[in-house]
PDB file of N, CA and C in Angstrom:
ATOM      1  N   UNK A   1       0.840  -1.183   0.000  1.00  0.00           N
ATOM      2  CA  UNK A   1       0.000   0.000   0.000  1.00  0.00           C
ATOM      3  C   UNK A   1       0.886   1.248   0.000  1.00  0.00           C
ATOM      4  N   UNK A   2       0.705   1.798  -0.982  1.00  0.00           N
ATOM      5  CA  UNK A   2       1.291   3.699  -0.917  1.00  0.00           C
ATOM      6  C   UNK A   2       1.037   4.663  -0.147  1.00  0.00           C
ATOM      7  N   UNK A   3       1.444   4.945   0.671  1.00  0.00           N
ATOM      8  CA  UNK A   3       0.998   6.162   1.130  1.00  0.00           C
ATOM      9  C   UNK A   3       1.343   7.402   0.663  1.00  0.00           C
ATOM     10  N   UNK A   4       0.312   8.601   0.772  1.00  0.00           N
ATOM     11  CA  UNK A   4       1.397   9.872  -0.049  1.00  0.00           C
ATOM     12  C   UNK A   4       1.977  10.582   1.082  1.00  0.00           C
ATOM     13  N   UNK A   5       3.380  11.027   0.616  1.00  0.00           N
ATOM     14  CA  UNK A   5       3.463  11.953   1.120  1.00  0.00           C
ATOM     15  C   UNK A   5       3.250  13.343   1.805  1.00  0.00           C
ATOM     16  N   UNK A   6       3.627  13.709   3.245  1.00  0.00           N
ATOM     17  CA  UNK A   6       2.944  15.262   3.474  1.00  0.00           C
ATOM     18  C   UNK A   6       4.118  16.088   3.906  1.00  0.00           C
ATOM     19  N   UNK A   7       3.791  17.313   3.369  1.00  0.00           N
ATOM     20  CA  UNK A   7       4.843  18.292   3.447  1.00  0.00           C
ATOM     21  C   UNK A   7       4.219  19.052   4.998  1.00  0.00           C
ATOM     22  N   UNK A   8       4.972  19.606   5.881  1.00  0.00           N
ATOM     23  CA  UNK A   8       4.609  20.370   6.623  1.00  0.00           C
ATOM     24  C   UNK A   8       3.854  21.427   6.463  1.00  0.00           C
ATOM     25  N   UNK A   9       2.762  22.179   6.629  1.00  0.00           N
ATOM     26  CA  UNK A   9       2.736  23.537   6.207  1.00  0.00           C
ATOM     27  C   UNK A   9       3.618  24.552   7.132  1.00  0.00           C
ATOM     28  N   UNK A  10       3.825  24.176   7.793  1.00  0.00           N
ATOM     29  CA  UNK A  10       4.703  25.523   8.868  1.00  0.00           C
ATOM     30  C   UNK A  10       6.586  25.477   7.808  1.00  0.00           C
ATOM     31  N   UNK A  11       6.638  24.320   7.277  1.00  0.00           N
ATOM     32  CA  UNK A  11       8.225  24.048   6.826  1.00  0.00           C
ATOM     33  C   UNK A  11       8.015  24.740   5.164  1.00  0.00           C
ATOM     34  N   UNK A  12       6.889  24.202   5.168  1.00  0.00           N
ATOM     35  CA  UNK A  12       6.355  24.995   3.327  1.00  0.00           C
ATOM     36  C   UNK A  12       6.614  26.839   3.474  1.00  0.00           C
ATOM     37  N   UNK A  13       5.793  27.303   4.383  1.00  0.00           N
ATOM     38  CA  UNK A  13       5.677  28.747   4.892  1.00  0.00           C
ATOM     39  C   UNK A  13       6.831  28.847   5.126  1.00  0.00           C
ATOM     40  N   UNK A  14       7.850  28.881   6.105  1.00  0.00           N
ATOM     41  CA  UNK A  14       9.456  28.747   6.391  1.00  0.00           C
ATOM     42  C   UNK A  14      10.165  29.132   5.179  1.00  0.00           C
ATOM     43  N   UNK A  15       9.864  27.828   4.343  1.00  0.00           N
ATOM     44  CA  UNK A  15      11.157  27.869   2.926  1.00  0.00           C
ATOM     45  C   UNK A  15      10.467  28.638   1.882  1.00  0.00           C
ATOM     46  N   UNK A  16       9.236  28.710   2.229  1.00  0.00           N
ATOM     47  CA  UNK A  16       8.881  29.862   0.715  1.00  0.00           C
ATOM     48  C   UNK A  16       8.581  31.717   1.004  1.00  0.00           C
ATOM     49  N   UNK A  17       8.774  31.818   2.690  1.00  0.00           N
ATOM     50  CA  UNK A  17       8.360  33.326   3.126  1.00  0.00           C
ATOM     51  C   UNK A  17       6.996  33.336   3.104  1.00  0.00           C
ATOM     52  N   UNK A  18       5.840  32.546   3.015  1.00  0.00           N
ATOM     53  CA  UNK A  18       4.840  32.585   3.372  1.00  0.00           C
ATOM     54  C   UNK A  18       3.639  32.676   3.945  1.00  0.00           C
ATOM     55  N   UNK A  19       2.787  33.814   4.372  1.00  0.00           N
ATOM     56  CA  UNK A  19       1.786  33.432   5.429  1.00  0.00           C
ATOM     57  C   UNK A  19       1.374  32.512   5.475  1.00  0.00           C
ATOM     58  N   UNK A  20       1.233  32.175   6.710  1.00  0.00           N
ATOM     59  CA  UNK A  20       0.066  30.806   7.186  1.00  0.00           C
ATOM     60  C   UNK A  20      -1.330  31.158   6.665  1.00  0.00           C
ATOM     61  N   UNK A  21      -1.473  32.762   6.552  1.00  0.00           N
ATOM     62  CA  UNK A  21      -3.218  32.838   6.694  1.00  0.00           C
ATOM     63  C   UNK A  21      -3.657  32.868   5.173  1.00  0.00           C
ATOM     64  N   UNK A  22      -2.103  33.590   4.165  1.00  0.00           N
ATOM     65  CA  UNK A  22      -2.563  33.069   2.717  1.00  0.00           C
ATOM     66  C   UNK A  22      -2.600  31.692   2.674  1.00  0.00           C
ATOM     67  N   UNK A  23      -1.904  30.714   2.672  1.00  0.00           N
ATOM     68  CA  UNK A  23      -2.005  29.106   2.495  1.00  0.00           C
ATOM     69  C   UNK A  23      -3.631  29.043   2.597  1.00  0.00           C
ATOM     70  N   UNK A  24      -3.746  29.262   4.131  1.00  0.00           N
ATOM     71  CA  UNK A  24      -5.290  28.648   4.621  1.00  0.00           C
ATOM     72  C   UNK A  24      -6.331  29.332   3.777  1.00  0.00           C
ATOM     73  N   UNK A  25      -6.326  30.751   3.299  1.00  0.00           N
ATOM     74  CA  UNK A  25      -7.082  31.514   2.474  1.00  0.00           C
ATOM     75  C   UNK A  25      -7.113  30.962   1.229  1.00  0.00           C
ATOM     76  N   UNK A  26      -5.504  30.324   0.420  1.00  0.00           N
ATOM     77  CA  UNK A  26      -5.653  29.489  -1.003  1.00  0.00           C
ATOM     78  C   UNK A  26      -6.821  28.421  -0.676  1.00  0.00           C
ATOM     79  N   UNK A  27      -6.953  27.481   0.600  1.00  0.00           N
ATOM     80  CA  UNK A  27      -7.618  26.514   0.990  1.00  0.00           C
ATOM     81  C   UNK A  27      -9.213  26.773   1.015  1.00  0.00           C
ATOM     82  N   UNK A  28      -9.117  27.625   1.703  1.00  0.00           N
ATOM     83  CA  UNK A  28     -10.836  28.786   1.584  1.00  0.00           C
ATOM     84  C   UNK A  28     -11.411  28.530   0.653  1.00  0.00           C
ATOM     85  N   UNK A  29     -10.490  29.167  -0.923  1.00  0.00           N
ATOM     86  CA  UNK A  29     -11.683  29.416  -1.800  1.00  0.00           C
ATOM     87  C   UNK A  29     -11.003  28.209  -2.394  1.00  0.00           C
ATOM     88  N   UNK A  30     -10.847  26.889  -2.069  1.00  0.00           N
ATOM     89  CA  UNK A  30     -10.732  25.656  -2.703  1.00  0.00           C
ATOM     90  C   UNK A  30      -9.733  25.473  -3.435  1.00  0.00           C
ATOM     91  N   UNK A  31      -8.614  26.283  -3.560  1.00  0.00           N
ATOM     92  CA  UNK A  31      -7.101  25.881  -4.462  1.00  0.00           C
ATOM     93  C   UNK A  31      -6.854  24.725  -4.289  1.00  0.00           C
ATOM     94  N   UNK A  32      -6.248  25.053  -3.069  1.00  0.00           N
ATOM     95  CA  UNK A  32      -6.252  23.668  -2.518  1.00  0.00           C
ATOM     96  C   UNK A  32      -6.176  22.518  -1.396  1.00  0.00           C
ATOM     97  N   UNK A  33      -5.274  21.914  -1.223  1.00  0.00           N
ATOM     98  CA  UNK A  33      -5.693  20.851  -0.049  1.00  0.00           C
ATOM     99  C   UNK A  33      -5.070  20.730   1.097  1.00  0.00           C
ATOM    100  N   UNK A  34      -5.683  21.256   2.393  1.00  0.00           N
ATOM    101  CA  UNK A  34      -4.817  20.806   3.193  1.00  0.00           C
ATOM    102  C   UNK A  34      -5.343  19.785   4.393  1.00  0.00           C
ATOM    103  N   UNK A  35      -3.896  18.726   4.596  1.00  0.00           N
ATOM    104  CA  UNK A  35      -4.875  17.813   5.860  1.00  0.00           C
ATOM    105  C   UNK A  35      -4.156  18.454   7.217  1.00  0.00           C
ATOM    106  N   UNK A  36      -4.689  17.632   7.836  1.00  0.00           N
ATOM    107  CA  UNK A  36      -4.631  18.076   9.595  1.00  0.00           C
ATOM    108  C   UNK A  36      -4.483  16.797  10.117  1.00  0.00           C
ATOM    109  N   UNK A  37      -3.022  16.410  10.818  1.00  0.00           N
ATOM    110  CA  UNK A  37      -2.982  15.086  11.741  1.00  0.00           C
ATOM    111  C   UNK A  37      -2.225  15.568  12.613  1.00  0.00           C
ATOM    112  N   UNK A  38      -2.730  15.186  14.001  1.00  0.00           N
ATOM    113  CA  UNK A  38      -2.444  15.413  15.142  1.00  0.00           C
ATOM    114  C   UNK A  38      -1.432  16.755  15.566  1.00  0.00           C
ATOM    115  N   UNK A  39      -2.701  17.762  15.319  1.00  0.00           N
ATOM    116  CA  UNK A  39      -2.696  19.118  15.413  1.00  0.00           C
ATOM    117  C   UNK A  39      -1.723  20.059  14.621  1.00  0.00           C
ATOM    118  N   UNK A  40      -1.148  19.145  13.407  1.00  0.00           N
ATOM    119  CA  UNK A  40      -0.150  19.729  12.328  1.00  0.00           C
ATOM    120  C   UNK A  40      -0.676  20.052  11.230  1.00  0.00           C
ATOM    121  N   UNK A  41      -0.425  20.792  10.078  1.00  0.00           N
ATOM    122  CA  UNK A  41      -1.233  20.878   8.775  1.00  0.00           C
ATOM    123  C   UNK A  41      -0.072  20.558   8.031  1.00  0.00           C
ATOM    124  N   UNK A  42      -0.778  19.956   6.797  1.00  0.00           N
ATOM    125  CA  UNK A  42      -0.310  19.164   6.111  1.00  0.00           C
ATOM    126  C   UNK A  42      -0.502  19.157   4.450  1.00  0.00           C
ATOM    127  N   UNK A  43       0.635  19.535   3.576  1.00  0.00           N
ATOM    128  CA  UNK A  43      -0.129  19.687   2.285  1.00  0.00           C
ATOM    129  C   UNK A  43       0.433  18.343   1.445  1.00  0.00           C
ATOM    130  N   UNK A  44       0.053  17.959   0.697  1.00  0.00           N
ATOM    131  CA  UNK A  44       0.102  16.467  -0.244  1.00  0.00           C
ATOM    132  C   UNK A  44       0.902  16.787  -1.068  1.00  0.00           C
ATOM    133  N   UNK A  45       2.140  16.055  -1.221  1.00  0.00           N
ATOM    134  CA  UNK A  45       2.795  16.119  -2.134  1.00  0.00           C
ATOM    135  C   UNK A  45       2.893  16.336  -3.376  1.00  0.00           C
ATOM    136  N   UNK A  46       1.374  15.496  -3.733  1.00  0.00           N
ATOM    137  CA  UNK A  46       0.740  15.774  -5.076  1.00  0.00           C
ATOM    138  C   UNK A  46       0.660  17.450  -5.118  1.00  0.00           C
ATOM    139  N   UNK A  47       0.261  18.016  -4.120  1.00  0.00           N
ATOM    140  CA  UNK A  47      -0.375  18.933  -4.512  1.00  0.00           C
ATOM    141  C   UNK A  47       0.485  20.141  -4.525  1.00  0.00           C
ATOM    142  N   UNK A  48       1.880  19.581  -4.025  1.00  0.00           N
ATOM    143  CA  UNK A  48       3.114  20.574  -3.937  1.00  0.00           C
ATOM    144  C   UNK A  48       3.392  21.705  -4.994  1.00  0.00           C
ATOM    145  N   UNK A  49       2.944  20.996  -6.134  1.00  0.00           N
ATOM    146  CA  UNK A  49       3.340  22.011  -7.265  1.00  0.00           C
ATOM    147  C   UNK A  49       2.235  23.252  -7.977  1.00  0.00           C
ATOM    148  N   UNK A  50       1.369  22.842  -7.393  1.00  0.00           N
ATOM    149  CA  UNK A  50      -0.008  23.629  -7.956  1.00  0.00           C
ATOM    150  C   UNK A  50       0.608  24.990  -6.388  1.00  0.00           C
ATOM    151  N   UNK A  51       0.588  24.323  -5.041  1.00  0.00           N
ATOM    152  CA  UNK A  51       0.639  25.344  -3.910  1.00  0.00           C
ATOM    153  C   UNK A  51       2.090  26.508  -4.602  1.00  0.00           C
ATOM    154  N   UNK A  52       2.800  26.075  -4.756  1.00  0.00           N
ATOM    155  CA  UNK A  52       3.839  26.533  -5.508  1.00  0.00           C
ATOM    156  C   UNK A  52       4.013  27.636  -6.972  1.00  0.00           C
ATOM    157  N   UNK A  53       3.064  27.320  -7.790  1.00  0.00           N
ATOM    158  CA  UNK A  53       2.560  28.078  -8.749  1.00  0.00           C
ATOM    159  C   UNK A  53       1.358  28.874  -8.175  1.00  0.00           C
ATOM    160  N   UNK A  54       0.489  28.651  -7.404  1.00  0.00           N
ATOM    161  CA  UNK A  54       0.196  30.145  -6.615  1.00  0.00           C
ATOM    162  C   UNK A  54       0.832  30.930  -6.468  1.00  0.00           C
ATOM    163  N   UNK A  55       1.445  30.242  -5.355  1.00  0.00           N
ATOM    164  CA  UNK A  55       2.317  31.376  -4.495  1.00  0.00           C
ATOM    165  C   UNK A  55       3.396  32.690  -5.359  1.00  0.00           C
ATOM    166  N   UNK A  56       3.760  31.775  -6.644  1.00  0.00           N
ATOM    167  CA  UNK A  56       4.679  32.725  -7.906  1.00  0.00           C
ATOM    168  C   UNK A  56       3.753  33.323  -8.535  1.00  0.00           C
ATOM    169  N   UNK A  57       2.025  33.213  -8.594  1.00  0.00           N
ATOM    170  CA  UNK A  57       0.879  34.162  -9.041  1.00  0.00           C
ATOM    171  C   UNK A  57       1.242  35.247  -8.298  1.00  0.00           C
ATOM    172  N   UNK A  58       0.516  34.965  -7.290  1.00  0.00           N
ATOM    173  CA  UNK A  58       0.588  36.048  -6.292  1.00  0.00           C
ATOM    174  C   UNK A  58       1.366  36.692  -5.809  1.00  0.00           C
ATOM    175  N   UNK A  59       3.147  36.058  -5.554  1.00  0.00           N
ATOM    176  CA  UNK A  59       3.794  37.404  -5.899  1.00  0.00           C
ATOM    177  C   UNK A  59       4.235  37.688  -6.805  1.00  0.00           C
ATOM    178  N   UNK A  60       4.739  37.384  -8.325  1.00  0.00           N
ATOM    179  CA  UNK A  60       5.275  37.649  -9.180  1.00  0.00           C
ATOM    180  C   UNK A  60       4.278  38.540  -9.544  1.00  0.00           C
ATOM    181  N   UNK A  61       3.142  38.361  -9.977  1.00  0.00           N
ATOM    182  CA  UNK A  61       2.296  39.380 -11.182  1.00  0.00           C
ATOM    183  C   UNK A  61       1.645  40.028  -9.861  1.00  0.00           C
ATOM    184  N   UNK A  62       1.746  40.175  -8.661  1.00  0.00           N
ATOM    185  CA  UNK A  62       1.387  40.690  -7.220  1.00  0.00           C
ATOM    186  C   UNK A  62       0.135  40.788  -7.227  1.00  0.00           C
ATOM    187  N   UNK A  63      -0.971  39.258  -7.723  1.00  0.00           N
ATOM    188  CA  UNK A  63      -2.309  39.137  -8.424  1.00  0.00           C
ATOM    189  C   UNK A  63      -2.916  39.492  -6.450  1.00  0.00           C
ATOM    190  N   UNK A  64      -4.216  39.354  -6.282  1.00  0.00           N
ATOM    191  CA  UNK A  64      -4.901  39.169  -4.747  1.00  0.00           C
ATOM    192  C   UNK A  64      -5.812  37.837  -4.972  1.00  0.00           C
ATOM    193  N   UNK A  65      -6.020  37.522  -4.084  1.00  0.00           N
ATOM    194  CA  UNK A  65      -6.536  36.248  -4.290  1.00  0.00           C
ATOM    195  C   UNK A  65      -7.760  35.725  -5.333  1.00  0.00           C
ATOM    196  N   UNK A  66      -8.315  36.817  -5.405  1.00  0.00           N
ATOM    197  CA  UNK A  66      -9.361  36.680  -6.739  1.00  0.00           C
ATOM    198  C   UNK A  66      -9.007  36.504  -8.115  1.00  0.00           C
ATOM    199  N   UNK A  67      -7.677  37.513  -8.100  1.00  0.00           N
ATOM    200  CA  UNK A  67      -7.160  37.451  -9.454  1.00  0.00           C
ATOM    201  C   UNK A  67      -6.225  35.746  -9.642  1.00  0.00           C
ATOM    202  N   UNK A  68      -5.674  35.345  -7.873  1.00  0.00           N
ATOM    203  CA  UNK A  68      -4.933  33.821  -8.426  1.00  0.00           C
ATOM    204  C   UNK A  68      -6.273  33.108  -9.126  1.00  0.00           C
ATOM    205  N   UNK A  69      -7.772  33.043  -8.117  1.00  0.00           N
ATOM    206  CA  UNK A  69      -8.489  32.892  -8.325  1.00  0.00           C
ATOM    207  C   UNK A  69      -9.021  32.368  -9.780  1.00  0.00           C
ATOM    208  N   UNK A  70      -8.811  33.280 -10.412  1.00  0.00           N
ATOM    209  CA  UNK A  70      -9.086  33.678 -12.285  1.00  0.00           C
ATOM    210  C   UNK A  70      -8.588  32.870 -12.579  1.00  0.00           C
ATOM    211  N   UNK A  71      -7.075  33.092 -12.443  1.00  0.00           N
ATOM    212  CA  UNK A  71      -6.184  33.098 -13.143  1.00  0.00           C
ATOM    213  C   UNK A  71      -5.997  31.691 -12.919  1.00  0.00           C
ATOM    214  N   UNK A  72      -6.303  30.743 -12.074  1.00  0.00           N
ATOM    215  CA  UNK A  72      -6.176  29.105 -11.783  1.00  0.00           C
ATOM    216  C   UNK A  72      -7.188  28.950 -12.777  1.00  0.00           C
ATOM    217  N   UNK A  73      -8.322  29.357 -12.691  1.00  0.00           N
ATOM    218  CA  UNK A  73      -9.933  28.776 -13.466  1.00  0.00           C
ATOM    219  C   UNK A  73      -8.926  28.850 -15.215  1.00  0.00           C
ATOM    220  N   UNK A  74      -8.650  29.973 -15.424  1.00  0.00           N
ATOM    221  CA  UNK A  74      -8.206  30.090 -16.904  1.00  0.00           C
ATOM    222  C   UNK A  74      -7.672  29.105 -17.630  1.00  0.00           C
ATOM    223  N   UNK A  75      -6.341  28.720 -16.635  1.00  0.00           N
ATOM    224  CA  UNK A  75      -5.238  27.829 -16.791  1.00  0.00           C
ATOM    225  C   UNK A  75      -6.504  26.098 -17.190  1.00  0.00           C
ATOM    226  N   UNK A  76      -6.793  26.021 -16.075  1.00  0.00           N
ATOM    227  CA  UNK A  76      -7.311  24.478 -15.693  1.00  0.00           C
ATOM    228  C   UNK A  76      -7.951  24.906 -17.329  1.00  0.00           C
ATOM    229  N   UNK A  77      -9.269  26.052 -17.900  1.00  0.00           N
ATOM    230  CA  UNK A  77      -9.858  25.970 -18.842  1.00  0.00           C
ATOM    231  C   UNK A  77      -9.033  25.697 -20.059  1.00  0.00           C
ATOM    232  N   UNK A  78      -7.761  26.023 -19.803  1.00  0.00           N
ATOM    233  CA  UNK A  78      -6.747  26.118 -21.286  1.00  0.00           C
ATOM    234  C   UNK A  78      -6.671  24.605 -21.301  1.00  0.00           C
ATOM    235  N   UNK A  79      -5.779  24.038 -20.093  1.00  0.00           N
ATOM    236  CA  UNK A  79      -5.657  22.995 -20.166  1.00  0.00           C
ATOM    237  C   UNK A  79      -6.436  21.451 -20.972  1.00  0.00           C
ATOM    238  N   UNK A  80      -8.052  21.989 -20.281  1.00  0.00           N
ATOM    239  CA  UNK A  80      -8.821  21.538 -20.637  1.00  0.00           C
ATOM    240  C   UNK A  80      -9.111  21.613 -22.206  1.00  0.00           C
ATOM    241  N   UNK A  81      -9.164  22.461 -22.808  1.00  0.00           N
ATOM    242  CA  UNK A  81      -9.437  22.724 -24.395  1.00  0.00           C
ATOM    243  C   UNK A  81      -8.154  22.386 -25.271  1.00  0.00           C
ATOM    244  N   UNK A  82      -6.849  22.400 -24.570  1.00  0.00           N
ATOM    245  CA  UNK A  82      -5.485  21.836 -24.916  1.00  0.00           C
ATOM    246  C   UNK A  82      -5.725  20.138 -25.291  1.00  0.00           C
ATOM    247  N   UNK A  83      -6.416  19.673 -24.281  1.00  0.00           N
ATOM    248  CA  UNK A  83      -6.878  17.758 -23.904  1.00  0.00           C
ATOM    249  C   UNK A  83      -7.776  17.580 -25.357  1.00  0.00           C
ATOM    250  N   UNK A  84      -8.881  18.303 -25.519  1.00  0.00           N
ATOM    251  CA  UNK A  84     -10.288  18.282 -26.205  1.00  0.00           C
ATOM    252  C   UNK A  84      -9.225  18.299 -28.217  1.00  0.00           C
ATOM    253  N   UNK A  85      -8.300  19.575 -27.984  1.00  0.00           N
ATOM    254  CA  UNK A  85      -7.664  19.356 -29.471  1.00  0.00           C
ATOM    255  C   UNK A  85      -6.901  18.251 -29.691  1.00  0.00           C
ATOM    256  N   UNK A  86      -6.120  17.652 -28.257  1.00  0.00           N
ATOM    257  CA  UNK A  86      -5.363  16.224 -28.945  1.00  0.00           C
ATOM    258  C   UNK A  86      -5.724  15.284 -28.907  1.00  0.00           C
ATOM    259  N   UNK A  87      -7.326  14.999 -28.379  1.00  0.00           N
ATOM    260  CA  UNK A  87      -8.291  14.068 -29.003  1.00  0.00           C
ATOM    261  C   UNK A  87      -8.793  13.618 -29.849  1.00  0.00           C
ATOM    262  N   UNK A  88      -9.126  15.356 -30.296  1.00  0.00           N
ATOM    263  CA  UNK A  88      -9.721  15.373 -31.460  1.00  0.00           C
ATOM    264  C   UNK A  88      -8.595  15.087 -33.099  1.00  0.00           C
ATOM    265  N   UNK A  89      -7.495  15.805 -32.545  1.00  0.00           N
ATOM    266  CA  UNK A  89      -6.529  15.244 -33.393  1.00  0.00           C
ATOM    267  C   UNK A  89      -6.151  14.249 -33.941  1.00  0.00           C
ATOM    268  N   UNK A  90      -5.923  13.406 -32.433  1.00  0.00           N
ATOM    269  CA  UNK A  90      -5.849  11.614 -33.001  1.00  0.00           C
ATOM    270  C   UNK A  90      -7.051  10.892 -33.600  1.00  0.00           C
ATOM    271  N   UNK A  91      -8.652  11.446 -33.240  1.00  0.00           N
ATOM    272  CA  UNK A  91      -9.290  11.156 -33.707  1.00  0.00           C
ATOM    273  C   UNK A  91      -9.666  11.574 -35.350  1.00  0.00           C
ATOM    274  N   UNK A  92      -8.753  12.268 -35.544  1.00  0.00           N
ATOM    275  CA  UNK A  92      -8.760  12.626 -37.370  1.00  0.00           C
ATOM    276  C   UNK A  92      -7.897  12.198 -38.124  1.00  0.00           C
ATOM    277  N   UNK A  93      -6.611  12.219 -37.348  1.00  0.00           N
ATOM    278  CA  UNK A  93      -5.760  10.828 -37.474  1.00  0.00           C
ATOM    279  C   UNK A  93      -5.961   9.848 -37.878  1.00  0.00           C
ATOM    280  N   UNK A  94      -6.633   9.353 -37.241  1.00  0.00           N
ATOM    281  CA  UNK A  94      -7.257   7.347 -37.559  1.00  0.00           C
ATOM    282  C   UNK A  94      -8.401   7.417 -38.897  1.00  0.00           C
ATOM    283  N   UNK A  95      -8.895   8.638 -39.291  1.00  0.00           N
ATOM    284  CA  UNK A  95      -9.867   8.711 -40.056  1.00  0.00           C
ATOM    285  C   UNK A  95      -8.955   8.617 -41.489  1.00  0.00           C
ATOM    286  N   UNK A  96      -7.715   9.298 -41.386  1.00  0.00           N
ATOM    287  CA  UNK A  96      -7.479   9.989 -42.177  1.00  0.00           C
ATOM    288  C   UNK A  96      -6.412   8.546 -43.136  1.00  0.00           C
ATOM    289  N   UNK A  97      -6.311   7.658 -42.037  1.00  0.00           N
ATOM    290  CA  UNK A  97      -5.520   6.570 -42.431  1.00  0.00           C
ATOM    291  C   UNK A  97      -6.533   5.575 -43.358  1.00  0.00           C
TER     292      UNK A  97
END
């Protein structure tokens, strides 16, 4: 059985200069995930890299949380319509053979 990995949030905040109350605020409006075991918070390894590309939203382009907000929805939408063309691609592909 696998277990995933958890990053500290107090060691995440530490090495990146981070508030605790932005993290928990990314968590708020659902970015993303954090657990709680025995009175520690805890972010998923998986989820290391998404918490990470916030955090360079918000200060690099110095967005506020509405604008990471957007600006996550946009991405996931690109992504999404990125998936839908190389579907559709291979599916014209096979036609075309």
């Amino acid at each position: 059985m696998h277990t995933e990995q958890l990053i500290r949030l107090d060691a995440f905040c530490g090495l990146h200069n981070v508030e605790f109350s932005f993290i928990h605020s990314l968590h708020e409006y659902g970015l993303i995930e954090i657990t709680t075991r025995e009175d520690a918070e805890f972010i998923p390894e998986s989820g290391l890299k998404q918490v990470e590309q916030l955090v360079r939203l918000y200060r690099d382009l110095n967005l506020n949380l509405e604008g990471v907000e957007v600006i996550t929805y946009l991405l996931e939408q690109l992504k999404e319509q990125h998936e839908e063309i190389m579907r559709l691609q291979n599916k014209l592909r096979f036609y075309e053979l």
